[in-house]
Protein backbone atom coordinates (compact mmCIF):
# COMPACT_ATOMS: atom_id res chain seq x y z
CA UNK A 1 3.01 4.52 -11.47
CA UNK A 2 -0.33 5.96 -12.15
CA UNK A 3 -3.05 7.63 -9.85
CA UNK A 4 -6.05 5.40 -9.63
CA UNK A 5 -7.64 8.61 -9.03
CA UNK A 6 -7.01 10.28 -11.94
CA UNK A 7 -7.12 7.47 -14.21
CA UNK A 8 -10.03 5.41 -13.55
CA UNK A 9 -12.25 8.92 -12.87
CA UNK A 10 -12.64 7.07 -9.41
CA UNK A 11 -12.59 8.00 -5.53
CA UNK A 12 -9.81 5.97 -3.66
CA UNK A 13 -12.68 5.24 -0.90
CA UNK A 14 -14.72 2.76 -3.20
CA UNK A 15 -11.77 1.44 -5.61
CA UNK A 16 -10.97 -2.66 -3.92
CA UNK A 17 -7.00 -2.90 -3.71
CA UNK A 18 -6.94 -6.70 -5.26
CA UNK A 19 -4.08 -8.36 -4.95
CA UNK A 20 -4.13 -8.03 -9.20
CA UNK A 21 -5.24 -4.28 -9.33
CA UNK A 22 -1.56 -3.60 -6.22
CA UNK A 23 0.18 -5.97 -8.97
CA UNK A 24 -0.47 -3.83 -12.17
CA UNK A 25 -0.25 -0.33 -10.38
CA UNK A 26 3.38 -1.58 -9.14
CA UNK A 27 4.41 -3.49 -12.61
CA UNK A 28 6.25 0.13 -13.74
CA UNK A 29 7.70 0.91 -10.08
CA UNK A 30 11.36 0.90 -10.68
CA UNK A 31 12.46 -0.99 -6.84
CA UNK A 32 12.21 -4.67 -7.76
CA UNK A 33 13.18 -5.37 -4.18
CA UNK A 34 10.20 -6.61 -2.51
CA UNK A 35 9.86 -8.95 0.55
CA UNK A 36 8.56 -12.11 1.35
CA UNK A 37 4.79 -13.17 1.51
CA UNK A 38 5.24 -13.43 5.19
CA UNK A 39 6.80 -9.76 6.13
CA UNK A 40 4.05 -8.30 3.54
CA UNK A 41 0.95 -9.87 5.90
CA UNK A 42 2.37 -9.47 9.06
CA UNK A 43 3.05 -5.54 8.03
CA UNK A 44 -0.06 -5.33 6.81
CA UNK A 45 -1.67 -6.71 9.77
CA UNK A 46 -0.17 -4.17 11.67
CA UNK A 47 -1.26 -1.41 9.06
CA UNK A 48 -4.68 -2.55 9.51
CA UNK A 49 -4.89 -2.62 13.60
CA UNK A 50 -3.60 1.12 12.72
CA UNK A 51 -6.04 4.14 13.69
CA UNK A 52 -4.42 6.24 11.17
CA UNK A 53 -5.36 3.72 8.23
CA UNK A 54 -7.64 5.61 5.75
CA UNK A 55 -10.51 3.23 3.78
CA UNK A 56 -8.63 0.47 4.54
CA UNK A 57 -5.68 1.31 2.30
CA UNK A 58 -3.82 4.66 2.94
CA UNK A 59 -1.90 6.01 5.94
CA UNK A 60 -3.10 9.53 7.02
CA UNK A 61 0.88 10.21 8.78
CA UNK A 62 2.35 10.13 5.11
CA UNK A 63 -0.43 9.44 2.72
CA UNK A 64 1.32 6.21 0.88
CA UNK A 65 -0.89 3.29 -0.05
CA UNK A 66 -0.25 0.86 2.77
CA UNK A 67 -0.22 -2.17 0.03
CA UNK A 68 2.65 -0.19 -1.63
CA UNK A 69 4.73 0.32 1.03
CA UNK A 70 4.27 -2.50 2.83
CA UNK A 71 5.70 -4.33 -0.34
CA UNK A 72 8.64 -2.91 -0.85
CA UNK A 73 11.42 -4.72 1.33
CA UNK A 74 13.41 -1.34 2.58
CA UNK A 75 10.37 0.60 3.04
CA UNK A 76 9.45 1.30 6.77
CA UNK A 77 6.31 2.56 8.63
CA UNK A 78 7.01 6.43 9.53
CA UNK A 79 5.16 5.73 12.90
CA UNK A 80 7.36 2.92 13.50
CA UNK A 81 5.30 0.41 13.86
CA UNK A 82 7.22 -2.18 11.46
């Protein structure tokens, strides 16, 4: 997996997270175990109603991109909120 950052010469605050641009930044993450379509919104939902969501995309408790972890099926929320 690559930094956005570093490789696009870009600041996280104006990149868009399309569902395309979270689908090629995760093509070479080795955990094929994601969830369902239905976990993924309703733990991003949560993520989003969260006041320690950064720009819409990354957690200020453990700085992961929220559309990462959210995706991966054993992954958790270190505030436990899902």
């Amino acid at each position: 997996m690559f930094c956005p950052v570093c490789e696009n010469k870009t600041s996280l605050a104006s990149m868009e997270m399309t569902p395309e641009l979270v689908e090629e930044m995760t093509e070479s993450e080795p955990v094929a175990d994601f969830c369902g379509e239905k976990l993924l919104e309703y733990r991003l939902k949560l993520c989003s109603e969260c006041t320690r969501l950064i720009s819409g995309m990354t957690c200020a408790e453990c700085g992961c991109f929220v559309q990462f972890r959210a995706r991966h099926s054993t992954a958790h929320c270190v505030l436990n909120r899902w």
